[in-house]
PDB file of N, CA and C in Angstrom:
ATOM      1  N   UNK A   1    -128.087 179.755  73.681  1.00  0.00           N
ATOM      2  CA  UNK A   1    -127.073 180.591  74.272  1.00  0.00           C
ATOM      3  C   UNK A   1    -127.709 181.376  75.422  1.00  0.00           C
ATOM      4  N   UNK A   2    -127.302 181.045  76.421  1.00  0.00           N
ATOM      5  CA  UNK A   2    -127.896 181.664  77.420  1.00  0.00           C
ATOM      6  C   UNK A   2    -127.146 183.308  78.002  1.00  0.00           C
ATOM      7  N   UNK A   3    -128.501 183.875  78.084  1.00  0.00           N
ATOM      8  CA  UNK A   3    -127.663 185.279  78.607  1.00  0.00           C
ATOM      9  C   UNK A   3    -127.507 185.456  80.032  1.00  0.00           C
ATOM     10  N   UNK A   4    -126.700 185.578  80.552  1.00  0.00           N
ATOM     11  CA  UNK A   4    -126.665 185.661  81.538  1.00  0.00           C
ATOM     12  C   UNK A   4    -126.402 186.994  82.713  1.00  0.00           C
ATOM     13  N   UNK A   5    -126.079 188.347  81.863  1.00  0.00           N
ATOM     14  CA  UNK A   5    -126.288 189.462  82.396  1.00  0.00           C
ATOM     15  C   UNK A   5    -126.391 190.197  81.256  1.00  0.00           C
ATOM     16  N   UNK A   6    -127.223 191.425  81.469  1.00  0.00           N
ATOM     17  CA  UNK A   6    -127.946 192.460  81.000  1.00  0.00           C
ATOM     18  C   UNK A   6    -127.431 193.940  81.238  1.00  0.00           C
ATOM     19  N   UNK A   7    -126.612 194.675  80.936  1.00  0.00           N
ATOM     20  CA  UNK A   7    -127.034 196.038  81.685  1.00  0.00           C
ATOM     21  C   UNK A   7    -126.299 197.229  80.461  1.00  0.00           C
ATOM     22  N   UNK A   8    -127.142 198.144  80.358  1.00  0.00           N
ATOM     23  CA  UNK A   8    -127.009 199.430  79.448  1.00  0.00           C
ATOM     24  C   UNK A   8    -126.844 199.007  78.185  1.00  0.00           C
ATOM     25  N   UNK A   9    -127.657 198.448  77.847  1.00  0.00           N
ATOM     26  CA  UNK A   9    -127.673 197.746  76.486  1.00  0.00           C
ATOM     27  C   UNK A   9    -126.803 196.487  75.918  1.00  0.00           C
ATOM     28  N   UNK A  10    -125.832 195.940  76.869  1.00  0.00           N
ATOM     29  CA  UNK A  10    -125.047 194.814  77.072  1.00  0.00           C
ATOM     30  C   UNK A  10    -125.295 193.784  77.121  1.00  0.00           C
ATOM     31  N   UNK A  11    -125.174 192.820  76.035  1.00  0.00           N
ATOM     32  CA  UNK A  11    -125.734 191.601  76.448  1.00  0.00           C
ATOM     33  C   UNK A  11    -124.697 190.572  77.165  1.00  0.00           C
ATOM     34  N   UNK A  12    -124.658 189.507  77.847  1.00  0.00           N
ATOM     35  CA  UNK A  12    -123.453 188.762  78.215  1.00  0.00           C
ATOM     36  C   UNK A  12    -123.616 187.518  78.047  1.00  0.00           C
ATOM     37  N   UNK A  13    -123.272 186.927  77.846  1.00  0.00           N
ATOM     38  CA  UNK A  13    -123.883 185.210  77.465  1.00  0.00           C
ATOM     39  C   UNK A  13    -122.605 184.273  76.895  1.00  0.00           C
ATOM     40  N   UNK A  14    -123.012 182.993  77.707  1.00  0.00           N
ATOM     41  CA  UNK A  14    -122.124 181.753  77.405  1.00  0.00           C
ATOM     42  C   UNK A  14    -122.854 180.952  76.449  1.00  0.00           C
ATOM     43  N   UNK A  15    -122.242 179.955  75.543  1.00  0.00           N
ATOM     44  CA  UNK A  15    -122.324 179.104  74.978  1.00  0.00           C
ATOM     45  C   UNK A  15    -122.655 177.507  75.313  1.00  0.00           C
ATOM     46  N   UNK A  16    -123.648 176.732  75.718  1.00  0.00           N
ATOM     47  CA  UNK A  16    -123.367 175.593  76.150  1.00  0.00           C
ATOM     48  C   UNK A  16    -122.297 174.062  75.538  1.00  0.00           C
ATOM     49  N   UNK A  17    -121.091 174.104  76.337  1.00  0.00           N
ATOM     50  CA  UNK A  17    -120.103 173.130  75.620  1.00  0.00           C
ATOM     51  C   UNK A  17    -119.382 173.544  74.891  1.00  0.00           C
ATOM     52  N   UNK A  18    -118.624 174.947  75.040  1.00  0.00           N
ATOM     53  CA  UNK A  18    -118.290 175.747  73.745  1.00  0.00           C
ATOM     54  C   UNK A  18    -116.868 175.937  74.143  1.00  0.00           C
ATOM     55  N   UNK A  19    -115.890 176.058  73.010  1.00  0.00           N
ATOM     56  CA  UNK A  19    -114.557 175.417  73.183  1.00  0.00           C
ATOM     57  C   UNK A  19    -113.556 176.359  73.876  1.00  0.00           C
ATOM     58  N   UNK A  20    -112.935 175.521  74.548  1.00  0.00           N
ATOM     59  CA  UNK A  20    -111.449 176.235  75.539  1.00  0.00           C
ATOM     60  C   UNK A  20    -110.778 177.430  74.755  1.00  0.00           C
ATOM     61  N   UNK A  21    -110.380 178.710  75.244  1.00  0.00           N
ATOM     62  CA  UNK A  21    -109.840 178.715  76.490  1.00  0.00           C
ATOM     63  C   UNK A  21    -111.849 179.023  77.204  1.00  0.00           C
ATOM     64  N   UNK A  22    -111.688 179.334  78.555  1.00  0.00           N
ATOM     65  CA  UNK A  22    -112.547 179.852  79.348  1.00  0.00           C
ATOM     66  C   UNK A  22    -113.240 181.078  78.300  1.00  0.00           C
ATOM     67  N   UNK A  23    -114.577 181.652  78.379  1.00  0.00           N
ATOM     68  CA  UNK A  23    -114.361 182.762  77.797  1.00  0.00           C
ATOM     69  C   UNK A  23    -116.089 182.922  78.205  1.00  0.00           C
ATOM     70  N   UNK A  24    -116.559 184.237  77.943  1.00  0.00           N
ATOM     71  CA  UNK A  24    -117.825 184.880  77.830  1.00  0.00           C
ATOM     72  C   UNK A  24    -118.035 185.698  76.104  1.00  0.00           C
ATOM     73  N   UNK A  25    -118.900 185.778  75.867  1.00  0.00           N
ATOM     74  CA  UNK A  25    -119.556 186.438  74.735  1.00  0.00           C
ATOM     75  C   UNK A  25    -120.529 187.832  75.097  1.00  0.00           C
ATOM     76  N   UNK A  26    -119.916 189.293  74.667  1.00  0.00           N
ATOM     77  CA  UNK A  26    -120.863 190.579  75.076  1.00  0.00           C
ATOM     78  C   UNK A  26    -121.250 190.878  73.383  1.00  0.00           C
ATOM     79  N   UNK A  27    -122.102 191.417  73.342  1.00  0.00           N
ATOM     80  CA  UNK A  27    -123.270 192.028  72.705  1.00  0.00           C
ATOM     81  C   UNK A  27    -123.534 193.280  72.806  1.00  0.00           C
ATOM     82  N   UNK A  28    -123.587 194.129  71.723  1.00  0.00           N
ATOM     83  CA  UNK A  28    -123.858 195.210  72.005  1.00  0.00           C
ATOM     84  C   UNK A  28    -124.141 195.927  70.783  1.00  0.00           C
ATOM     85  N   UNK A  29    -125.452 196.376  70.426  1.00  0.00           N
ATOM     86  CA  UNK A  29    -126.070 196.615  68.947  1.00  0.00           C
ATOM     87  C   UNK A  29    -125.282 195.566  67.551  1.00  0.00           C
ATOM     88  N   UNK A  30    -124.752 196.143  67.034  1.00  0.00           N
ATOM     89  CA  UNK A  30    -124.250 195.157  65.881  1.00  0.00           C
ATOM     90  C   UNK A  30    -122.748 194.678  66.469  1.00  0.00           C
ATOM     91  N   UNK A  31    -122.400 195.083  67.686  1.00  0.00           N
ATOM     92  CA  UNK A  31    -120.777 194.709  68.001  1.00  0.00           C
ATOM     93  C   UNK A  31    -120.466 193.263  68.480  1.00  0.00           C
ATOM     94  N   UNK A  32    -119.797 192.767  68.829  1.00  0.00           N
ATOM     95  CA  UNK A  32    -119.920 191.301  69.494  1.00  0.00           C
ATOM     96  C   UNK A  32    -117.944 191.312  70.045  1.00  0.00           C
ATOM     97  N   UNK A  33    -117.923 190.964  71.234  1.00  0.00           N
ATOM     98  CA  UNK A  33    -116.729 190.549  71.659  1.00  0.00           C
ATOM     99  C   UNK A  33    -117.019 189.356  72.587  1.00  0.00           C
ATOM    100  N   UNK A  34    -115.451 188.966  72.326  1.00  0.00           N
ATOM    101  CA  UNK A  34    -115.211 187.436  73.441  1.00  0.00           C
ATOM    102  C   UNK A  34    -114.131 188.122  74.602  1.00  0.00           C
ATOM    103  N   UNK A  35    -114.380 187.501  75.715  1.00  0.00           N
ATOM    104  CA  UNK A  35    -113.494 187.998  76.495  1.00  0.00           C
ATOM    105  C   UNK A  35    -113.247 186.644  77.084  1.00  0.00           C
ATOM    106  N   UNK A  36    -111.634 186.294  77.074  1.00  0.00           N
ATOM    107  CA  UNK A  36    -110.864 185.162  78.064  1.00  0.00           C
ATOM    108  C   UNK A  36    -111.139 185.437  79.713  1.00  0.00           C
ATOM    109  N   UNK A  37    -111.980 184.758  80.050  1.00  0.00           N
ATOM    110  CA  UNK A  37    -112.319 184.958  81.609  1.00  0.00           C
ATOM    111  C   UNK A  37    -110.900 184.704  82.419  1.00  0.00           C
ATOM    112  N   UNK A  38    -110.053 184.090  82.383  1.00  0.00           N
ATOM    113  CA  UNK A  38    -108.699 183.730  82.871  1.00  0.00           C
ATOM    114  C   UNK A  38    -107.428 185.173  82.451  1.00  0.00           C
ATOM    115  N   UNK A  39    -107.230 185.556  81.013  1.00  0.00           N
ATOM    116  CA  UNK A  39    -106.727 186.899  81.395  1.00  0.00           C
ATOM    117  C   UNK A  39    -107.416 188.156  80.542  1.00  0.00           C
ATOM    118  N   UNK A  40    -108.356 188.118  80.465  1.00  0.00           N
ATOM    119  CA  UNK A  40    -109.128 189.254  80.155  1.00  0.00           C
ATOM    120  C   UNK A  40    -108.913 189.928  79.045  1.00  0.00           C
ATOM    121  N   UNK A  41    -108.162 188.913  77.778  1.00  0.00           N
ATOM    122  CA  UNK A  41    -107.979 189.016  76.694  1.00  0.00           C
ATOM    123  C   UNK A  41    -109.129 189.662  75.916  1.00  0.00           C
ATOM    124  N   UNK A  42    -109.445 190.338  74.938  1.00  0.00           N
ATOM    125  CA  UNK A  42    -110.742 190.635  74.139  1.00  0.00           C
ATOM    126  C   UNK A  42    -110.361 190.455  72.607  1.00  0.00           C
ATOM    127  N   UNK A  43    -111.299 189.896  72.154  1.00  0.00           N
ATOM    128  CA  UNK A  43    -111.322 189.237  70.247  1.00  0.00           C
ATOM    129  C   UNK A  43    -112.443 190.050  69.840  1.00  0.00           C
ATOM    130  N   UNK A  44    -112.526 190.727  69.023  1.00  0.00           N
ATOM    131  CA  UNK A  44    -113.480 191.222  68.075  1.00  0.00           C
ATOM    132  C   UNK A  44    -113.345 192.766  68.612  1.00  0.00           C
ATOM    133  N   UNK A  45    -114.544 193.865  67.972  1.00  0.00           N
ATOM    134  CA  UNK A  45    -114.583 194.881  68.301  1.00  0.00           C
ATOM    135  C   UNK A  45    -115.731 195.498  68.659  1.00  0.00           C
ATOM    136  N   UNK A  46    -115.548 196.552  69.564  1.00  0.00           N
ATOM    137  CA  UNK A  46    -116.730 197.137  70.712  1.00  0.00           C
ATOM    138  C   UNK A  46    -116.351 198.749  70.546  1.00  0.00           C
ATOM    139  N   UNK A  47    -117.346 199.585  71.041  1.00  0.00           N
ATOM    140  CA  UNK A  47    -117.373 201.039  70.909  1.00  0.00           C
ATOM    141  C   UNK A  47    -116.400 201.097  72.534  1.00  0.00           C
ATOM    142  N   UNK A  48    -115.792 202.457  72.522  1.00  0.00           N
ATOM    143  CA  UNK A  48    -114.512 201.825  73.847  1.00  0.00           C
ATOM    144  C   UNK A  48    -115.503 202.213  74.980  1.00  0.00           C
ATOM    145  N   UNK A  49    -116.282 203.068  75.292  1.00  0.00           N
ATOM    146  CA  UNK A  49    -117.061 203.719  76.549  1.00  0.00           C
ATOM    147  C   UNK A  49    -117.942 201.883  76.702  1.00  0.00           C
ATOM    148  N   UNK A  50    -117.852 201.176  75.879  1.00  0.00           N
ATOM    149  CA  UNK A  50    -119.112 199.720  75.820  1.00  0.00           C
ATOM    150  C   UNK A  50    -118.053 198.526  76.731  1.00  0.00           C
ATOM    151  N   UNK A  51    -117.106 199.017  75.359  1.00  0.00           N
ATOM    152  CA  UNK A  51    -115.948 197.814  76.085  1.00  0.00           C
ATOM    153  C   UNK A  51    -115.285 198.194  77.497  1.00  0.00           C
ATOM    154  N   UNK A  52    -115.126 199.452  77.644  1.00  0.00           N
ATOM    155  CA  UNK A  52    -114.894 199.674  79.652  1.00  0.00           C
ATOM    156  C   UNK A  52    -115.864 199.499  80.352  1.00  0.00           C
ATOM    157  N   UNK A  53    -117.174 199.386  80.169  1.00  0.00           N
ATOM    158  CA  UNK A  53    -118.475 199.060  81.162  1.00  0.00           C
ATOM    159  C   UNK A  53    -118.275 197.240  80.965  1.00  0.00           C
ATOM    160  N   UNK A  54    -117.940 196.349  79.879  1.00  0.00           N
ATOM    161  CA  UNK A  54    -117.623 195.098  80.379  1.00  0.00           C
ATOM    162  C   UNK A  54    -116.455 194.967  80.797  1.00  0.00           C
ATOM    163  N   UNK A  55    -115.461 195.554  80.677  1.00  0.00           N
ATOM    164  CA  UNK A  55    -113.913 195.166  81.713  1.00  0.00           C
ATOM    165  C   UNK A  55    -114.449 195.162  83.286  1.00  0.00           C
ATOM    166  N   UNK A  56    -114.941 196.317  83.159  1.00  0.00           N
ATOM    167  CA  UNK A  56    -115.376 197.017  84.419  1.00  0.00           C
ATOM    168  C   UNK A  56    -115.851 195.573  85.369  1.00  0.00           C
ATOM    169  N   UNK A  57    -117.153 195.417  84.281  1.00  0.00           N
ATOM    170  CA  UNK A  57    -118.042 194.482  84.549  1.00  0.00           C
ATOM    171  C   UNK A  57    -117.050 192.618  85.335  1.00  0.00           C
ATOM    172  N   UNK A  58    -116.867 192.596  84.251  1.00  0.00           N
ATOM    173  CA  UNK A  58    -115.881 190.975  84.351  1.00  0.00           C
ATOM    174  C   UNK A  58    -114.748 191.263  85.523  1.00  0.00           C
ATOM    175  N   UNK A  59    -113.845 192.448  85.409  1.00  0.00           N
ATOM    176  CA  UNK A  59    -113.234 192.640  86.814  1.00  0.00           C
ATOM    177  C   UNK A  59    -113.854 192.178  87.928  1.00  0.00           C
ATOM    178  N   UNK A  60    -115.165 192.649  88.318  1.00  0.00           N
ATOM    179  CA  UNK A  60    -116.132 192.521  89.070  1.00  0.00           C
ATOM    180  C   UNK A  60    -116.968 190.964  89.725  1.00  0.00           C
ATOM    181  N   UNK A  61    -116.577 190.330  88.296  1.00  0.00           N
ATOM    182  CA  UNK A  61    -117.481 188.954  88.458  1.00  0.00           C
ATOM    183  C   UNK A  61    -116.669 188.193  88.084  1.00  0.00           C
ATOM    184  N   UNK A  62    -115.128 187.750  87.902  1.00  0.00           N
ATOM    185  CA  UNK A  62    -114.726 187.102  87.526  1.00  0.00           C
ATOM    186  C   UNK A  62    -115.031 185.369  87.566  1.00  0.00           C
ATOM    187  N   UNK A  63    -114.760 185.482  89.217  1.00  0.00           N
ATOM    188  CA  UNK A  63    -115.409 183.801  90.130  1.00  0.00           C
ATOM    189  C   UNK A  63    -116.181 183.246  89.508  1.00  0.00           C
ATOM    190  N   UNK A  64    -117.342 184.378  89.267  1.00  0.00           N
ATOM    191  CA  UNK A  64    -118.847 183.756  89.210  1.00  0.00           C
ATOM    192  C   UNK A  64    -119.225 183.361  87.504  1.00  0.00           C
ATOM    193  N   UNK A  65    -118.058 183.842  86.625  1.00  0.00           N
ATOM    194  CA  UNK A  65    -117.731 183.640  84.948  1.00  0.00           C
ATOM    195  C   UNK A  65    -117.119 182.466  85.248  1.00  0.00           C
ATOM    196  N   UNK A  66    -116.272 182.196  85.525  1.00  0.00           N
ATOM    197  CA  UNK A  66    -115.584 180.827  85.688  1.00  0.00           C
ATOM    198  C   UNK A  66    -116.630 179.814  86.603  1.00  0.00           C
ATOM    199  N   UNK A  67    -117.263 179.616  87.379  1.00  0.00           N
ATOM    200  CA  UNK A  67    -118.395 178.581  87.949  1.00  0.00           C
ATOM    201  C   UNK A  67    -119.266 178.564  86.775  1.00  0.00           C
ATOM    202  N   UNK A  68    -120.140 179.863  86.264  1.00  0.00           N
ATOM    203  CA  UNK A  68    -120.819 179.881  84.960  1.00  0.00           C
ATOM    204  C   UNK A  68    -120.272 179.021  83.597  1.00  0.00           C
ATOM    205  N   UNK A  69    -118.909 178.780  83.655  1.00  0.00           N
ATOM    206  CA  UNK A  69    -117.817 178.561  82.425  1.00  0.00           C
ATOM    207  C   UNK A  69    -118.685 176.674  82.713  1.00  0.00           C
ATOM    208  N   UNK A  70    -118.068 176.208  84.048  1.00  0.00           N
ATOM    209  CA  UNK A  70    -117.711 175.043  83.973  1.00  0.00           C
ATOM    210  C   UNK A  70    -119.571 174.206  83.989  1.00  0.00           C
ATOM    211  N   UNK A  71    -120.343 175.276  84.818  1.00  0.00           N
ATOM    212  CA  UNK A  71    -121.602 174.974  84.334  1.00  0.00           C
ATOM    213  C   UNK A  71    -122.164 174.587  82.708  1.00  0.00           C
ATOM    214  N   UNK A  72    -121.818 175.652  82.168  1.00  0.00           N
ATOM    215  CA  UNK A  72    -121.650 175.115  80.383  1.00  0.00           C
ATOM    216  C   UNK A  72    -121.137 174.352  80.120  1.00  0.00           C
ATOM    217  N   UNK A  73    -120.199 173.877  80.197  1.00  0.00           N
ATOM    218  CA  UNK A  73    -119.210 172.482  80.147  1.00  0.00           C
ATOM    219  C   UNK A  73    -119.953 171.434  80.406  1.00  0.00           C
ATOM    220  N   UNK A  74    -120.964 171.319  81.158  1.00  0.00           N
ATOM    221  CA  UNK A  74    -121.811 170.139  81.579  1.00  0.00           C
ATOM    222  C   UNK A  74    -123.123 169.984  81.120  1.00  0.00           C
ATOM    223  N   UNK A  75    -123.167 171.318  80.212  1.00  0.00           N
ATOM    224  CA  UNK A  75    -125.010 171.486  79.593  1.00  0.00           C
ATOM    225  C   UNK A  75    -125.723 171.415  80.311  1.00  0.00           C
ATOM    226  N   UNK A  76    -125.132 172.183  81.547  1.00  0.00           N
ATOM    227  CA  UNK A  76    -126.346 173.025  82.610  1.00  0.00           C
ATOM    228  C   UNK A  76    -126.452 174.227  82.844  1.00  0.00           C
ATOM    229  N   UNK A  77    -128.047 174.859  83.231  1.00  0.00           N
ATOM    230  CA  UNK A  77    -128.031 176.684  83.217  1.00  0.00           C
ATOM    231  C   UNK A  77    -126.937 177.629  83.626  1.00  0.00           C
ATOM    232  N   UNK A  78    -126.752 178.246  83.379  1.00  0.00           N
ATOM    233  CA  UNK A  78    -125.466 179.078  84.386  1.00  0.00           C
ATOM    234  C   UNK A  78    -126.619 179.970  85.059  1.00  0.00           C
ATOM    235  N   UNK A  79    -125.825 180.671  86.066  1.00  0.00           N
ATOM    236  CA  UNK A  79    -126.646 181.042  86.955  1.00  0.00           C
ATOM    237  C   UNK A  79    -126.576 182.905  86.208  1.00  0.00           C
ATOM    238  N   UNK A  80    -127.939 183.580  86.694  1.00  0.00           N
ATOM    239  CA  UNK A  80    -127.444 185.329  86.045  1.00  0.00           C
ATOM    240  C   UNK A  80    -126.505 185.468  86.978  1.00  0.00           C
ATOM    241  N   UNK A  81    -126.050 187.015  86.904  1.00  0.00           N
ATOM    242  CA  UNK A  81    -124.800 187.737  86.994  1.00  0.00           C
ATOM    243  C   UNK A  81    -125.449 188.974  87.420  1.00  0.00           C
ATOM    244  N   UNK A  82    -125.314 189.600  89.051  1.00  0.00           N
ATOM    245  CA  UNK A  82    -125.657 190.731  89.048  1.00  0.00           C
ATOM    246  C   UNK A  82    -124.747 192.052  87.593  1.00  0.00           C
ATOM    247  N   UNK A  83    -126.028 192.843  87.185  1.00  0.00           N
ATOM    248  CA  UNK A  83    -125.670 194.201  86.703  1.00  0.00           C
ATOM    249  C   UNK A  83    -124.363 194.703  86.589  1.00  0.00           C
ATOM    250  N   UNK A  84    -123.822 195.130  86.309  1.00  0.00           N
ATOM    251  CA  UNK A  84    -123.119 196.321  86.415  1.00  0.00           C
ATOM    252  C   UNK A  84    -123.787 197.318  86.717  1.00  0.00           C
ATOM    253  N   UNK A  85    -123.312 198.288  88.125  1.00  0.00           N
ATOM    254  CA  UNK A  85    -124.129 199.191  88.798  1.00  0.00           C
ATOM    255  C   UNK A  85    -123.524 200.294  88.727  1.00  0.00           C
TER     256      UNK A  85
END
């Protein structure tokens, strides 16, 4: 599982080949959410100040989650993801 951005204790990471819809995986001490890169749906649960630094975040990078998406799809690296700054 590759991570592909890092920031304030956030982990972000795709799955290689991992099933539809579009989506990313965040991390964050014992929390874990999925977020639908297409409408910014969220599954699981996050502390809320954690989960607005990745909305924030994915607002931000959407494009580059979806090129990352279809990279996995092919069982190749995705590329990192600037920070959240």
């Amino acid at each position: 599982m590759p991570i592909i951005s890092r920031f304030l204790g956030i982990l972000i990471s795709m799955y290689w080949n991992d099933h539809a819809p579009p989506h990313f995986h965040a991390r964050y001490g014992e929390y874990e959410i999925t977020v639908d890169i297409l409408t910014g749906v969220v599954s699981g649960a996050f502390p809320k100040r954690a989960l607005r630094l990745v909305l924030e975040w994915y607002d931000q990078h959407q494009t580059e989650l979806m090129e990352n998406w279809e990279l996995c799809r092919r069982a190749e690296m995705p590329k990192p993801i600037e920070p959240l700054e």
